[in-house]
C-alpha atoms as a PDB file:
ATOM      1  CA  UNK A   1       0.000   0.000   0.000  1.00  0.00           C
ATOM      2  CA  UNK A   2       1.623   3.255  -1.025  1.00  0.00           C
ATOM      3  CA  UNK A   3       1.146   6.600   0.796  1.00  0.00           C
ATOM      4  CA  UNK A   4      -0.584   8.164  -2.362  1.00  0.00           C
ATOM      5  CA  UNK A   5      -3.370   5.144  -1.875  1.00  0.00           C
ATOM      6  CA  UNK A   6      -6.322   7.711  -1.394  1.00  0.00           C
ATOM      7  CA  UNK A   7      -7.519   5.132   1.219  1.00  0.00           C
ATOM      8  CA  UNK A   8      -4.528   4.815   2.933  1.00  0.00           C
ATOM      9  CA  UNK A   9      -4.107   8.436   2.907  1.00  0.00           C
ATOM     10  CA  UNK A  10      -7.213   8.815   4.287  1.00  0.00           C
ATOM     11  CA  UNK A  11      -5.491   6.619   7.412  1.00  0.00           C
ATOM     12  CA  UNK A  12      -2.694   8.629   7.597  1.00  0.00           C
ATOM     13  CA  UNK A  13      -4.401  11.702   7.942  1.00  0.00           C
ATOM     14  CA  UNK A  14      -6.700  10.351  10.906  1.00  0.00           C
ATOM     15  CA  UNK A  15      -3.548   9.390  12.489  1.00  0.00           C
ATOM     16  CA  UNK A  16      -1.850  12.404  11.799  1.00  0.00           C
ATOM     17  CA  UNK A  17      -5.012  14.451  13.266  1.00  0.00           C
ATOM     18  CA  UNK A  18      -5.592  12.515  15.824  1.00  0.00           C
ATOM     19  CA  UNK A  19      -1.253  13.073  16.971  1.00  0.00           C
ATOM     20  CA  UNK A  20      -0.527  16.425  16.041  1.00  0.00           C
ATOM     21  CA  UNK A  21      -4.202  18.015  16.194  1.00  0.00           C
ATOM     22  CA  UNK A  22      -3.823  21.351  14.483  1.00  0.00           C
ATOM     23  CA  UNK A  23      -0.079  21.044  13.588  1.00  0.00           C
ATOM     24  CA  UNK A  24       1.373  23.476  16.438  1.00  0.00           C
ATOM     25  CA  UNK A  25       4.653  22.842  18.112  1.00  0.00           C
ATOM     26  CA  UNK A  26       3.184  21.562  21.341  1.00  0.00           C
ATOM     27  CA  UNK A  27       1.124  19.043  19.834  1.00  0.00           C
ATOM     28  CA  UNK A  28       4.172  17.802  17.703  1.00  0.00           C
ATOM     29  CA  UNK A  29       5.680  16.591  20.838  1.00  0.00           C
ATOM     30  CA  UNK A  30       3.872  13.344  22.478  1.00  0.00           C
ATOM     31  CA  UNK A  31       4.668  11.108  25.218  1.00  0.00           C
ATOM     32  CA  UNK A  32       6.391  13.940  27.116  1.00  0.00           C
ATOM     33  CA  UNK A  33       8.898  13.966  24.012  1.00  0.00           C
ATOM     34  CA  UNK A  34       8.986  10.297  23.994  1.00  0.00           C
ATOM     35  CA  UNK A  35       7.386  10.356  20.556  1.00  0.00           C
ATOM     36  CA  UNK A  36       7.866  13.392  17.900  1.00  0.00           C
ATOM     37  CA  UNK A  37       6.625  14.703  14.656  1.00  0.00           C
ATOM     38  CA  UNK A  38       3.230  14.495  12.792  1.00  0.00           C
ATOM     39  CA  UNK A  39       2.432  10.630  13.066  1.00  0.00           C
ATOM     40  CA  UNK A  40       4.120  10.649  16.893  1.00  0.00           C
ATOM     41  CA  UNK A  41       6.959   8.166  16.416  1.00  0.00           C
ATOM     42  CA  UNK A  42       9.244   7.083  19.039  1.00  0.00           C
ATOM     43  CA  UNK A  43      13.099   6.500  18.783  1.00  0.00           C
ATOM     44  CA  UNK A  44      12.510   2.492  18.419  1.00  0.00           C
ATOM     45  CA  UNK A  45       9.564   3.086  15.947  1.00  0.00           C
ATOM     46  CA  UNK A  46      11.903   4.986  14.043  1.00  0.00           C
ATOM     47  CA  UNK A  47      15.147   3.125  14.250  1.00  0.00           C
ATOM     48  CA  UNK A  48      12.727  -0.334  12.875  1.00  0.00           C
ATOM     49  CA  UNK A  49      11.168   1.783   9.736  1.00  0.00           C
ATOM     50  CA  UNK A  50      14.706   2.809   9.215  1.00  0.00           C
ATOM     51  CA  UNK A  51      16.101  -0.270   9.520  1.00  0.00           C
ATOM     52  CA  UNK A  52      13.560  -1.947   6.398  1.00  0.00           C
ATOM     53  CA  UNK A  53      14.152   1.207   4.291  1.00  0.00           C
ATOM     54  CA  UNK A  54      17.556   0.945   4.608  1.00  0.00           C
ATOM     55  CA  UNK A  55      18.039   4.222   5.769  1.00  0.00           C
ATOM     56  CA  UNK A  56      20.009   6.427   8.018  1.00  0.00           C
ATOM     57  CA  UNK A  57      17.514   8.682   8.849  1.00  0.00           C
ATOM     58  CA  UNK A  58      18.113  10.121  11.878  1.00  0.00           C
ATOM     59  CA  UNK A  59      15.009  10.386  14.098  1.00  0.00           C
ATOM     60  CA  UNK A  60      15.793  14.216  14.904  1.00  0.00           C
ATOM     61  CA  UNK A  61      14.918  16.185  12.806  1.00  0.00           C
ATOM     62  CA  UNK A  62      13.747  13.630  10.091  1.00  0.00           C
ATOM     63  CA  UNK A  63      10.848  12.831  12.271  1.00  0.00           C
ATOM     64  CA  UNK A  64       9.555  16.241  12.018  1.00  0.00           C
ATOM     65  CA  UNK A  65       8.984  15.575   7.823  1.00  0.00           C
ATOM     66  CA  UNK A  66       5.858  14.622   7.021  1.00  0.00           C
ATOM     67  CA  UNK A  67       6.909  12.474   3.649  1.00  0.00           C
ATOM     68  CA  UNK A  68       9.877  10.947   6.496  1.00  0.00           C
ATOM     69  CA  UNK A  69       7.248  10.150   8.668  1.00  0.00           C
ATOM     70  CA  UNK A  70       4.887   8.651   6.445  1.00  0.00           C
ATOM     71  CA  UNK A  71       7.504   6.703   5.050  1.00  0.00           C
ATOM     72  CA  UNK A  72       8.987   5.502   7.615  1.00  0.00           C
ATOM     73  CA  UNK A  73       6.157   4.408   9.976  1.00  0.00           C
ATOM     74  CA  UNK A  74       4.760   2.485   6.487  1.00  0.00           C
ATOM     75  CA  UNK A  75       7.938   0.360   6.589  1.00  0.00           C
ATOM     76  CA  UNK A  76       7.258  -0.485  10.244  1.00  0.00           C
ATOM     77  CA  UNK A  77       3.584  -1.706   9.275  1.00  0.00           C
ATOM     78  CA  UNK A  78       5.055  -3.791   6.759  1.00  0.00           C
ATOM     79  CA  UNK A  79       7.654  -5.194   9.175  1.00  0.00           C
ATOM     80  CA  UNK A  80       4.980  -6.120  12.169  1.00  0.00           C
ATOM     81  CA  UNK A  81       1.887  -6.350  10.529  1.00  0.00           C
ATOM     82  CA  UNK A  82       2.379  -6.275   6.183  1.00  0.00           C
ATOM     83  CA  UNK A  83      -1.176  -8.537   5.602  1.00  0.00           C
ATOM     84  CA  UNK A  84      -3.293  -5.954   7.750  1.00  0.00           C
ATOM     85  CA  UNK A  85      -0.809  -3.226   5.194  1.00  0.00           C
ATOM     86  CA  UNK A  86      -1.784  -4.893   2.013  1.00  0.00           C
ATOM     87  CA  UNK A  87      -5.501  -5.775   3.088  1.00  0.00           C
ATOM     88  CA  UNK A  88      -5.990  -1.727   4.507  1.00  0.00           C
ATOM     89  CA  UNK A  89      -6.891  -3.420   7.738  1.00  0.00           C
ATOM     90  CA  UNK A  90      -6.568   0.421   9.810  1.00  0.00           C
ATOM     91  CA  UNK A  91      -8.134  -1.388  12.948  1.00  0.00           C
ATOM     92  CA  UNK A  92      -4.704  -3.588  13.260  1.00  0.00           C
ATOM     93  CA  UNK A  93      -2.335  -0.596  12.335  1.00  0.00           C
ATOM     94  CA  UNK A  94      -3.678   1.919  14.229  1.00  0.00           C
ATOM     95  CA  UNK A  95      -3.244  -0.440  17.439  1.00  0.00           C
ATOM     96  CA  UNK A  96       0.029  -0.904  15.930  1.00  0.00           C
ATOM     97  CA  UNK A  97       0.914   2.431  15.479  1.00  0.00           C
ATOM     98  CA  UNK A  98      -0.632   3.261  19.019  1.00  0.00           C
ATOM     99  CA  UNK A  99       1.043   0.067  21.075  1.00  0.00           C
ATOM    100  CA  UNK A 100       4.165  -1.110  19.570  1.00  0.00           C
ATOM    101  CA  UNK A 101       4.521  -4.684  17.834  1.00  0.00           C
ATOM    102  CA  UNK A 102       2.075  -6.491  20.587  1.00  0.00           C
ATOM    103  CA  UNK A 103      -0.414  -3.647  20.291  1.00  0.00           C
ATOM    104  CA  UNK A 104      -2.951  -5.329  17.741  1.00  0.00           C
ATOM    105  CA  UNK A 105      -3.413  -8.169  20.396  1.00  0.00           C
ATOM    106  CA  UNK A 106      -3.542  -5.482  23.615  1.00  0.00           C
ATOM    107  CA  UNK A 107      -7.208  -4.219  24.360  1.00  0.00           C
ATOM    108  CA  UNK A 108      -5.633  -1.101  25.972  1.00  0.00           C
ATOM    109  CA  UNK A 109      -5.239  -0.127  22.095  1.00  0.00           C
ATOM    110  CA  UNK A 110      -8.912  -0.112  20.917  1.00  0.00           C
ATOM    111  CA  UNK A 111      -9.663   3.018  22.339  1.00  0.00           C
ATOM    112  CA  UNK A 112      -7.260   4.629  19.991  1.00  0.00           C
ATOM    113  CA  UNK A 113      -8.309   2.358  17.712  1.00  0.00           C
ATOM    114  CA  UNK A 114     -11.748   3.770  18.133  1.00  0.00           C
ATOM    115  CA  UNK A 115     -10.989   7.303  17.995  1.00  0.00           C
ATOM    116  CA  UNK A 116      -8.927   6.755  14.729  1.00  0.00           C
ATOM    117  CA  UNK A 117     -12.054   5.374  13.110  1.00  0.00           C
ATOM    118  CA  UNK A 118     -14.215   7.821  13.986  1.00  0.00           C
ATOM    119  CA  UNK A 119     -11.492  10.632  12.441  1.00  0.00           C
ATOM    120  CA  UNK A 120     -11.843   8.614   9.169  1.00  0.00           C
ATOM    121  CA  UNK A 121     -15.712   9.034   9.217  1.00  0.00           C
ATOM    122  CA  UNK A 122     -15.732  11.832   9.705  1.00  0.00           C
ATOM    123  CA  UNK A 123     -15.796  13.083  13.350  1.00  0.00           C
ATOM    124  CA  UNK A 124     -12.651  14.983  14.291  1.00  0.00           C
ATOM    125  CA  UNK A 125     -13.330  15.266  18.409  1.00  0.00           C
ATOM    126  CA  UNK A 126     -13.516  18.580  17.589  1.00  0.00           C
ATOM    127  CA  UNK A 127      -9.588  18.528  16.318  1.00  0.00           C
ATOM    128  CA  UNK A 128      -9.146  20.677  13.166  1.00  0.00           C
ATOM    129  CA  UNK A 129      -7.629  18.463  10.146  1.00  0.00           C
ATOM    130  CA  UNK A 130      -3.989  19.322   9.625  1.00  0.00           C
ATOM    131  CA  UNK A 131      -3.461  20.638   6.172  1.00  0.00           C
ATOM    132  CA  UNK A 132      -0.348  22.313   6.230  1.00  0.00           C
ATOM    133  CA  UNK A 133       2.814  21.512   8.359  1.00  0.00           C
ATOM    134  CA  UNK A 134       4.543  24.436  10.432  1.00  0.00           C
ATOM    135  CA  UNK A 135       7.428  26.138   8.885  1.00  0.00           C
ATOM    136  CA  UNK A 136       9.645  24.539  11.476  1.00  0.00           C
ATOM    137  CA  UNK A 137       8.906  21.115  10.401  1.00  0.00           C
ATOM    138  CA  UNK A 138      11.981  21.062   8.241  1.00  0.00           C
ATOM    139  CA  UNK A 139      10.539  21.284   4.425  1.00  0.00           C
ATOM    140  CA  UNK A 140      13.686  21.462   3.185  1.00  0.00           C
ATOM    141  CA  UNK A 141      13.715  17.067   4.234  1.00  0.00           C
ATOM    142  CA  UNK A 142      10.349  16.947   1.969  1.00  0.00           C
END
């Protein structure tokens, strides 16, 4: 599944609303800076996506590009979970995404799950979609 998929875009975006909610500084730090960037990835996130791209990425300031990001954290669905990838099962990467490698099987997961799908249909939680990235985000990576 390619980031240009209009369905798997669609993902994306949920995830990256549901993370970064209306694209400000603040809200590009998660976890209490455990997890960066647009899609909130983590150092070990990062370093596994890396690893399948074959890439030296480092995780600052790459994590802060949006096209990094996307590509990276596609590379770690495809390592953990590439059927659920292929198939555009979002339940089992969004409780990826959200819980690591054993987060598909953790119910602690399907709330984010749930908030995730709701984002795709439609209902934000009241977070504005994020359209454009903040100057700071490093464009010059994209």
């Amino acid at each position: 599944m390619a980031a240009g998929d209009p369905a798997y875009r669609r993902y994306l975006n949920a995830i990256r609303t549901h993370e970064s909610v209306d694209g400000t500084f603040g809200k590009l730090v998660g976890d209490d800076g455990a997890s960066l960037g647009p899609l909130h990835i983590g150092k070990l996130c990062w370093a596994d996506g890396c690893a399948v791209l074959k890439r030296g990425w480092a995780w600052w300031p790459f994590v802060f590009s949006r096209r990094h990001s996307e590509q990276v954290i596609t590379a770690y669905y495809a390592k953990y979970a590439p059927a659920a990838l292929l198939a555009g099962d979002w339940a089992t990467l969004a409780r990826l995404h959200n819980g690591g490698p054993s987060g598909p099987t953790n119910p602690v997961t399907l709330a984010y799950w749930k908030s995730i799908e709701a984002i795709m249909a439609g209902d934000t939680h009241g977070k504005r979609s994020v359209g454009i990235e903040p100057a700071f985000c490093l464009r010059q990576f994209d």
